[in-house]
C-alpha atoms as a PDB file:
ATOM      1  CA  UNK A   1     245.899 174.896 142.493  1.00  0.00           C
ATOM      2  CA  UNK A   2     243.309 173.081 140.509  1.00  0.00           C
ATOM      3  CA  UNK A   3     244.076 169.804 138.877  1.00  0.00           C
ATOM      4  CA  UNK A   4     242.363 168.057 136.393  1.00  0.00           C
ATOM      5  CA  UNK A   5     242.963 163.720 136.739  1.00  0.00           C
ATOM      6  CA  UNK A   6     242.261 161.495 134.011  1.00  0.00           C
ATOM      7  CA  UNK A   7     241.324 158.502 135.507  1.00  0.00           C
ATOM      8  CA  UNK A   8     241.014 155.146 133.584  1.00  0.00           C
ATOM      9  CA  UNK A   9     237.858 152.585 134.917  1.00  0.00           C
ATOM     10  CA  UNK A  10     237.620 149.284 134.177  1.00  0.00           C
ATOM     11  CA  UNK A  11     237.052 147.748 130.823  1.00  0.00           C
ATOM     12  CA  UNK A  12     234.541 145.170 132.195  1.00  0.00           C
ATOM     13  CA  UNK A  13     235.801 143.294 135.597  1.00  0.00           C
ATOM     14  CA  UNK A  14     235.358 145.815 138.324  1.00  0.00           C
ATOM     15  CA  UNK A  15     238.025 144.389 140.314  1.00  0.00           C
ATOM     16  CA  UNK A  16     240.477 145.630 137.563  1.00  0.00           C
ATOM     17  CA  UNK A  17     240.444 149.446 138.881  1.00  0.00           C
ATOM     18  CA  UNK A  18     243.196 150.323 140.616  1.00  0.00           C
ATOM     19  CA  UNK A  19     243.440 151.652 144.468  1.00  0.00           C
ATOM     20  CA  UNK A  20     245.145 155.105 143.143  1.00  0.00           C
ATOM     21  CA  UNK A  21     241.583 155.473 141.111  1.00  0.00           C
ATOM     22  CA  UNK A  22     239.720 154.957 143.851  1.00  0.00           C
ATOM     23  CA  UNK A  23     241.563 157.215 145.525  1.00  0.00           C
ATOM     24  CA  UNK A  24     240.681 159.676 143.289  1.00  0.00           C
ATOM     25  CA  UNK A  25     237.250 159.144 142.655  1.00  0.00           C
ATOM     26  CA  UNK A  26     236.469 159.372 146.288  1.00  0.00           C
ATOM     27  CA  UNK A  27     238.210 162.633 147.054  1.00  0.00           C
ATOM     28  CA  UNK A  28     237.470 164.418 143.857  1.00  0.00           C
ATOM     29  CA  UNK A  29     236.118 167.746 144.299  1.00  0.00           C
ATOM     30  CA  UNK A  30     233.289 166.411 140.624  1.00  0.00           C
ATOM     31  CA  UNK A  31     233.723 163.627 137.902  1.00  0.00           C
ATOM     32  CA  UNK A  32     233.055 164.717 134.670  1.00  0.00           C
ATOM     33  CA  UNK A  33     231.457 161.329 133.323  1.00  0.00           C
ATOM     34  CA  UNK A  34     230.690 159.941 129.304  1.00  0.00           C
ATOM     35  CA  UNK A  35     227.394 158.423 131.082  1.00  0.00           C
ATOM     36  CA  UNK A  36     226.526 159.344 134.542  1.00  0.00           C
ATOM     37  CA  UNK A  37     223.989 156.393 134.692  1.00  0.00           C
ATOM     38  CA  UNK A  38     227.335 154.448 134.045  1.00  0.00           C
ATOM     39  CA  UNK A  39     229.606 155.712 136.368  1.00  0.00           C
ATOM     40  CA  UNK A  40     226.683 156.047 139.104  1.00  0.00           C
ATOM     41  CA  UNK A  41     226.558 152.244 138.753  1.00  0.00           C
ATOM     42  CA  UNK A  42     230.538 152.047 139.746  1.00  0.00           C
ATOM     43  CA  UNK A  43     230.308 154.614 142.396  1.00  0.00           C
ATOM     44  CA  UNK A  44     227.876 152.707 143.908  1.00  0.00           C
ATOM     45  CA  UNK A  45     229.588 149.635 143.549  1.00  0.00           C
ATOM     46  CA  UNK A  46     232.338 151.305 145.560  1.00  0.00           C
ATOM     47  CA  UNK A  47     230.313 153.299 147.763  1.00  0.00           C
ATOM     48  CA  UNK A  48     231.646 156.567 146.385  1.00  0.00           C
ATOM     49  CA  UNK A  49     229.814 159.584 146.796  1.00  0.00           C
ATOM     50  CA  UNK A  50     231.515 161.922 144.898  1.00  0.00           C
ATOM     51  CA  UNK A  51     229.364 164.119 142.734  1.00  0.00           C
ATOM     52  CA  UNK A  52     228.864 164.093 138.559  1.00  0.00           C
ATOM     53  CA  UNK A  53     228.825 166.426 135.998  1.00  0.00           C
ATOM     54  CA  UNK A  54     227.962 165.025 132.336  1.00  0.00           C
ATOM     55  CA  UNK A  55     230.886 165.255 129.574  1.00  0.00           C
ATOM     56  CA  UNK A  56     230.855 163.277 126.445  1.00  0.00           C
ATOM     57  CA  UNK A  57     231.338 164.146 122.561  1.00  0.00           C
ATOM     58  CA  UNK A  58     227.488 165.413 122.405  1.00  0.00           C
ATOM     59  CA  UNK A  59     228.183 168.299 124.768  1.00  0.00           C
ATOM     60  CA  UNK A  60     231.919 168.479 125.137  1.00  0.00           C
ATOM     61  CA  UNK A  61     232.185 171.201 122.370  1.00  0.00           C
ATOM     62  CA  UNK A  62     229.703 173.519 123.474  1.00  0.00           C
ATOM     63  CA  UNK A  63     230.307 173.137 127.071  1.00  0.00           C
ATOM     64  CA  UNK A  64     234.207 173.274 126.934  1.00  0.00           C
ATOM     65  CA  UNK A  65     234.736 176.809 128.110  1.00  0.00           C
ATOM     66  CA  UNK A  66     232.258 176.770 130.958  1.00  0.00           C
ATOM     67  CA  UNK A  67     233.895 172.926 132.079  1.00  0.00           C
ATOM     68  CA  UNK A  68     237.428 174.189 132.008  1.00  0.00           C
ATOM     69  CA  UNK A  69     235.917 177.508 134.455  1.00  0.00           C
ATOM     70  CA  UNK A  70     234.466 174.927 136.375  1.00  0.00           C
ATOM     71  CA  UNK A  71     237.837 173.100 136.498  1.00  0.00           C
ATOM     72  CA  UNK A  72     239.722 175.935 138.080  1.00  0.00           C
ATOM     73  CA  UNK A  73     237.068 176.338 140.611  1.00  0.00           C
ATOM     74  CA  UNK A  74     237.809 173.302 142.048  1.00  0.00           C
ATOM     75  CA  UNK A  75     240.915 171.683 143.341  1.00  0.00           C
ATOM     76  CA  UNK A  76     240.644 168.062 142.361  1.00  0.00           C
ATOM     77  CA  UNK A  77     238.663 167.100 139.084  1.00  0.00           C
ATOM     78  CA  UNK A  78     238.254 163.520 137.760  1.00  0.00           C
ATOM     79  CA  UNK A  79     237.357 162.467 134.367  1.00  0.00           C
ATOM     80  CA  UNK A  80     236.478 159.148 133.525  1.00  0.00           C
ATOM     81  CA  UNK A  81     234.841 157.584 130.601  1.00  0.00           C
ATOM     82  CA  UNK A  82     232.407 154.773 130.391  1.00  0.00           C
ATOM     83  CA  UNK A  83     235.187 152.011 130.322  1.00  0.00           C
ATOM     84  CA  UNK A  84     239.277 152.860 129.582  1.00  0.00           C
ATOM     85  CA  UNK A  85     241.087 155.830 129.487  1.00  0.00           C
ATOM     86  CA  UNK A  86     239.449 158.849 128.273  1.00  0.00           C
ATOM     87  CA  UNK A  87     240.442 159.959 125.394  1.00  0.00           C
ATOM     88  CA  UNK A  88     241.092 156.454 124.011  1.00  0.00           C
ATOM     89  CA  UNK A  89     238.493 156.499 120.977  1.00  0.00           C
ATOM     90  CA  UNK A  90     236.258 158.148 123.824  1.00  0.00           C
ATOM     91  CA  UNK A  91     236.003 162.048 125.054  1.00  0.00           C
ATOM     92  CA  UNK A  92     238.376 163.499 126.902  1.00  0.00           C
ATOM     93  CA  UNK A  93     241.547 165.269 124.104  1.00  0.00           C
ATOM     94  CA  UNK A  94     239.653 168.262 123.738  1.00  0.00           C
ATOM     95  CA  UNK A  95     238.976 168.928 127.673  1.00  0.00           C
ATOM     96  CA  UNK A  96     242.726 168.113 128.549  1.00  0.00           C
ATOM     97  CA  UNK A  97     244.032 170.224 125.922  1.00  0.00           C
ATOM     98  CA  UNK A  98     241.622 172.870 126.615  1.00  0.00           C
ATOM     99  CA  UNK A  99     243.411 172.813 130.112  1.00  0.00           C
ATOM    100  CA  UNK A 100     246.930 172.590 129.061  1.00  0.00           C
ATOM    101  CA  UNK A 101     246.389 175.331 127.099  1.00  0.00           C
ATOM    102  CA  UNK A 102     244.648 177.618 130.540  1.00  0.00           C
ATOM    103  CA  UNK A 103     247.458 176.433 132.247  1.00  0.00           C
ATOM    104  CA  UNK A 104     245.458 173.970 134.512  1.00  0.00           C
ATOM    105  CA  UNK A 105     247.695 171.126 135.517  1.00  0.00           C
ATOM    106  CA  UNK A 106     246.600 167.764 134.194  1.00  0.00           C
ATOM    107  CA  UNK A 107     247.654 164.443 135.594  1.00  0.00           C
ATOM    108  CA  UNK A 108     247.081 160.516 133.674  1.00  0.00           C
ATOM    109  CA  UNK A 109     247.073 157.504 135.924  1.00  0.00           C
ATOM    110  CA  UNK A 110     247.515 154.672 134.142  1.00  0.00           C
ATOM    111  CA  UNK A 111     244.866 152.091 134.270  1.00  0.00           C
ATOM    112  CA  UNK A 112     242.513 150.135 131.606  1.00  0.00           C
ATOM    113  CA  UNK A 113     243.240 150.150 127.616  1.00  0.00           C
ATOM    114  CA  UNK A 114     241.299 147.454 125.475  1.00  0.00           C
ATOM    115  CA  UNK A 115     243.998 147.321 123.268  1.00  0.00           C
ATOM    116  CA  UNK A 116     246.580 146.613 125.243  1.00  0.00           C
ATOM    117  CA  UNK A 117     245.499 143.213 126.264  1.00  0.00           C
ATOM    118  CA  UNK A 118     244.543 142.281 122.655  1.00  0.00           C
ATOM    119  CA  UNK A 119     247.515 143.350 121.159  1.00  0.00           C
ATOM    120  CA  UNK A 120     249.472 141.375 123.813  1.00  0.00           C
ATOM    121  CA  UNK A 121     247.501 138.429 123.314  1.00  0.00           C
ATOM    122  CA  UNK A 122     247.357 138.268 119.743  1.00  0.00           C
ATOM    123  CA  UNK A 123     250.976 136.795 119.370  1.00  0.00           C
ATOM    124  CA  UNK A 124     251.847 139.282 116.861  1.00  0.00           C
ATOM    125  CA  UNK A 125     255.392 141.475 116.973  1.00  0.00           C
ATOM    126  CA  UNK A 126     254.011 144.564 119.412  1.00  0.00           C
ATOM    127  CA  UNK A 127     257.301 146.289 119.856  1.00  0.00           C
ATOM    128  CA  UNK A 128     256.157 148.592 117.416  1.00  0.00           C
ATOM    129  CA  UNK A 129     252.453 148.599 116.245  1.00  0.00           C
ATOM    130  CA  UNK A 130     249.514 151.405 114.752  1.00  0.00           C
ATOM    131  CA  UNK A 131     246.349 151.991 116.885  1.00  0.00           C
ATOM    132  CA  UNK A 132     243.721 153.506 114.784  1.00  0.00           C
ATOM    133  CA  UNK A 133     240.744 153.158 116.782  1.00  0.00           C
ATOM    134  CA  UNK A 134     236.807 152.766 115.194  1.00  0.00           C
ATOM    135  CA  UNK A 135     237.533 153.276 111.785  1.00  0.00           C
ATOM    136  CA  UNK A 136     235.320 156.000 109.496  1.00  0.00           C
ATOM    137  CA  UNK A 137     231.531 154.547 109.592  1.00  0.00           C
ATOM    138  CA  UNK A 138     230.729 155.658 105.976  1.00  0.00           C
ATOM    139  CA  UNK A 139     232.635 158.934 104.387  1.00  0.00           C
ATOM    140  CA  UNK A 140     236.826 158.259 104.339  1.00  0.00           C
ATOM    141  CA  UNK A 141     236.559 154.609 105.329  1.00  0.00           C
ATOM    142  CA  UNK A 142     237.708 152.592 102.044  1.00  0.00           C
ATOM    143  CA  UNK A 143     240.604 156.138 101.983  1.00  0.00           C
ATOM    144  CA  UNK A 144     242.231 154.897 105.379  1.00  0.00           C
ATOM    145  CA  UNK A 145     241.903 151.247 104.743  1.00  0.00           C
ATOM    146  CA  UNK A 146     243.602 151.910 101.206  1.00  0.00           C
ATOM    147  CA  UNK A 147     246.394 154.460 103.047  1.00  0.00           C
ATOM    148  CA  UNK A 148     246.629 151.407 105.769  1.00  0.00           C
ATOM    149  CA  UNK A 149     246.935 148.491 103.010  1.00  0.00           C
ATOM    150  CA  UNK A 150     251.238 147.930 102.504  1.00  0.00           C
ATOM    151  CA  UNK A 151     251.785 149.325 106.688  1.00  0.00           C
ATOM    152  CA  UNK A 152     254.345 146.916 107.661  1.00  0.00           C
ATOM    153  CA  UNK A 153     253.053 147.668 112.024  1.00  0.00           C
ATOM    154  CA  UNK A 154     251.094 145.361 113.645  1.00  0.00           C
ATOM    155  CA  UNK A 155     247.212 147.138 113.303  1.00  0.00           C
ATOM    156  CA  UNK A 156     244.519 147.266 115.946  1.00  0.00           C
ATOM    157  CA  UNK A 157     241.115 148.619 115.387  1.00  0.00           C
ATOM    158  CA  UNK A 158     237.838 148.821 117.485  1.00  0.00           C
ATOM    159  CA  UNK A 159     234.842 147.914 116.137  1.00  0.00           C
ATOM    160  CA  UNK A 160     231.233 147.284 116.822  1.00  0.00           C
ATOM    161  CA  UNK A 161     229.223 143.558 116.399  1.00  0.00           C
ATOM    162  CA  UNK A 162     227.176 144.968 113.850  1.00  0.00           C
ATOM    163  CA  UNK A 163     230.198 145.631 111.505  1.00  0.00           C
ATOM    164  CA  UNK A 164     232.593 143.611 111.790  1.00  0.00           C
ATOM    165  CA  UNK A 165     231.814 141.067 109.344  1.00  0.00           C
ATOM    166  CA  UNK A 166     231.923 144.161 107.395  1.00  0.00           C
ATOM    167  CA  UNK A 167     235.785 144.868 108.231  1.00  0.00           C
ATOM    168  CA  UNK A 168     236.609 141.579 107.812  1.00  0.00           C
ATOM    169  CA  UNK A 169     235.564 141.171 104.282  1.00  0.00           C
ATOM    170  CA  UNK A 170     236.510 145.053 103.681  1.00  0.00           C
ATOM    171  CA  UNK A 171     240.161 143.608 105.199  1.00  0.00           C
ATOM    172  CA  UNK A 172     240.179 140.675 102.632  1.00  0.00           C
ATOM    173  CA  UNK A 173     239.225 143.157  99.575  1.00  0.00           C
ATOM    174  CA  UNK A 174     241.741 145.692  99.899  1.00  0.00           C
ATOM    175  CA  UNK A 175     244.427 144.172 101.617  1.00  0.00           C
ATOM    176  CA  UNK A 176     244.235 139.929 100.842  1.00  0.00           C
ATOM    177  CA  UNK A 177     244.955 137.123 103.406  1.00  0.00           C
ATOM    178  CA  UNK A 178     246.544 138.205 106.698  1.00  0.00           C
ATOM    179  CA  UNK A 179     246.525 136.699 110.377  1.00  0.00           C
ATOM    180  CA  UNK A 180     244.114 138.322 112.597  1.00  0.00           C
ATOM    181  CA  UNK A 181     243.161 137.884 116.197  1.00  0.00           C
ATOM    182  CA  UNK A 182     239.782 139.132 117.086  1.00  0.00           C
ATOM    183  CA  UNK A 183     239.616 139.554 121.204  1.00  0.00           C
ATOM    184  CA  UNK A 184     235.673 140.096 122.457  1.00  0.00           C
ATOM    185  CA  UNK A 185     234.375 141.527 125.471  1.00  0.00           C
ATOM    186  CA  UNK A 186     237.988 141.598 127.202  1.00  0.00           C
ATOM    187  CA  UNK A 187     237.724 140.832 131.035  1.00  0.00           C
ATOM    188  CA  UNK A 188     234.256 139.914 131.229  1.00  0.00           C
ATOM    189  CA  UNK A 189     232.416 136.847 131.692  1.00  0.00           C
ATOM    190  CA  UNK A 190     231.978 135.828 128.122  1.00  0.00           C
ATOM    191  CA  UNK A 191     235.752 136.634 127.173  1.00  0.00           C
ATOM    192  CA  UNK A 192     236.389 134.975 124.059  1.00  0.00           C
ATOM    193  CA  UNK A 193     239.695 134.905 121.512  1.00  0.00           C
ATOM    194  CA  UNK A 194     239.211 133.948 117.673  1.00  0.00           C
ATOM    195  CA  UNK A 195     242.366 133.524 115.401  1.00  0.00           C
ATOM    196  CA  UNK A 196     242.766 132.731 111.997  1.00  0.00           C
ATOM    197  CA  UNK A 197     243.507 134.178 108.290  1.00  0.00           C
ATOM    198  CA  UNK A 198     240.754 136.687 107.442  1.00  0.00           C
ATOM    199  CA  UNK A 199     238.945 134.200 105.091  1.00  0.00           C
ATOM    200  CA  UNK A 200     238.391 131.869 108.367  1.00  0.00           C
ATOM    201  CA  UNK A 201     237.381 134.314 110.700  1.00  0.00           C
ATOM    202  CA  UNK A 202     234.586 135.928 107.630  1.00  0.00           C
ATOM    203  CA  UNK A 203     233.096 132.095 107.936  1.00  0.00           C
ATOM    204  CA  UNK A 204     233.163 132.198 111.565  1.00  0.00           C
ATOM    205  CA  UNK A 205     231.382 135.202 111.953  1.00  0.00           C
ATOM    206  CA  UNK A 206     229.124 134.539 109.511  1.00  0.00           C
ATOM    207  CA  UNK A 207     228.185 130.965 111.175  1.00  0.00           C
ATOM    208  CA  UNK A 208     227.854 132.512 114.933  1.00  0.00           C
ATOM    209  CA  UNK A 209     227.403 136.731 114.895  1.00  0.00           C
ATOM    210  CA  UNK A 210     229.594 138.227 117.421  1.00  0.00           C
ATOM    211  CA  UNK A 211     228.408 140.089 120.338  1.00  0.00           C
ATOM    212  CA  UNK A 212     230.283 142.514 122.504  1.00  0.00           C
ATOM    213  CA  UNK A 213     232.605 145.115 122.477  1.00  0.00           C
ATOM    214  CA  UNK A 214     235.713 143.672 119.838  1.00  0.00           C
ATOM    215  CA  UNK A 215     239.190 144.019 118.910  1.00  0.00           C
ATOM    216  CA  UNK A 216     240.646 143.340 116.089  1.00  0.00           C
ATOM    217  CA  UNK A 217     244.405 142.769 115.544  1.00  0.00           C
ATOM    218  CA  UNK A 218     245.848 142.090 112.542  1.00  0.00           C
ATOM    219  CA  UNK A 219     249.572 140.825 111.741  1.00  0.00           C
ATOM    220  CA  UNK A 220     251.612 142.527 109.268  1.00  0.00           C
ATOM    221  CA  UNK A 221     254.706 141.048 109.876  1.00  0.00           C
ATOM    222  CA  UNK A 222     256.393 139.370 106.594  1.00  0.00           C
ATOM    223  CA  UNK A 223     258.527 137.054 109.137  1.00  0.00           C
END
């Protein structure tokens, strides 16, 4: 019976996959990869031989009939993203509901999530909180941030170096002052935390850019 596995890989420190990944990766029939230059570089790490296939949101349209025949041609299938769990603000909804709906059995482990650790270390209530991922580059942005502005949740976004000084002053226009924790390159070398009111972080980003893959959490709670 063929399987498709998501399989989450590590947000930066290798050492943070898990053994039931590795598992995986290693007796996977193919691993349909976002990058296969990026995953080649973690096979290798690991010494896993296991052949690729690429899969990311360029191709995953077209391709998503022929990948799912593929699927049931094979027993085990992996699919992993560059770093996290697929389908986190990265491919992978289409392919597993393309499955679900063919009747192909599809399987999670748990594993890596860049907001989890942020929203954890932020401080801020998390018992209930709003992931919305990258927000809209251009068309529908100032829309969500508007539809987002009196949400009483504790927020986390993604977003790139090049914009967040952007989001911060977007954050200060449309919604005022808040608290907000901005976590950068989670688990790597250069880890680094920044908290403050939006008005301090805007000066602190524009004295030293940020570089990095970022977080941002911001605290909604009127407590």
């Amino acid at each position: 019976m063929s399987k498709l596995v998501v399989v989450p890989t590590p947000i930066g420190n290798l050492e943070d996959i898990t053994l039931r990944a590795l598992r995986i990766l290693k007796t996977a029939d193919i691993i349909l990869a976002e990058d296969t230059r990026t995953t080649g570089f973690l096979l290798k790490h690991f010494e896993i031989s296991t052949k690729m296939r690429s899969h990311h949101k360029f191709n995953e349209h077209k391709t998503l009939g022929a990948t799912v025949e593929m699927i049931k041609q094979n027993e085990i299938t992996a699919l992993v993203s560059d770093a996290g769990t697929p389908g986190i603000s990265d491919p992978g909804y289409l392919i597993v509901k393309a499955c679900i709906e063919n009747e192909v059995e599809v399987e999670c482990l748990p594993g890596a999530t860049a907001f989890v650790p942020a929203l954890i270390n932020s401080g801020f209530p998390n018992d209930n909180f709003c992931f919305e991922g990258f927000l809209p580059q251009k068309k529908g942005r100032q829309k969500k941030l508007l539809s987002l502005r009196d949400e009483s949740r504790t927020i986390i976004f993604y977003e790139s170096p090049h914009r967040i000084l952007k989001l911060m002053e977007e954050l200060l226009l449309y919604w005022g002052e808040r608290e907000v924790v901005i976590c950068r390159e989670l688990s790597k070398m250069f880890e680094e935390t920044l908290r403050g009111t939006v008005s301090e972080l805007i000066e602190i980003i524009k004295q030293k850019p940020l570089k990095g893959e970022i977080v941002v959490v911001v605290n909604n709670s009127k407590d």
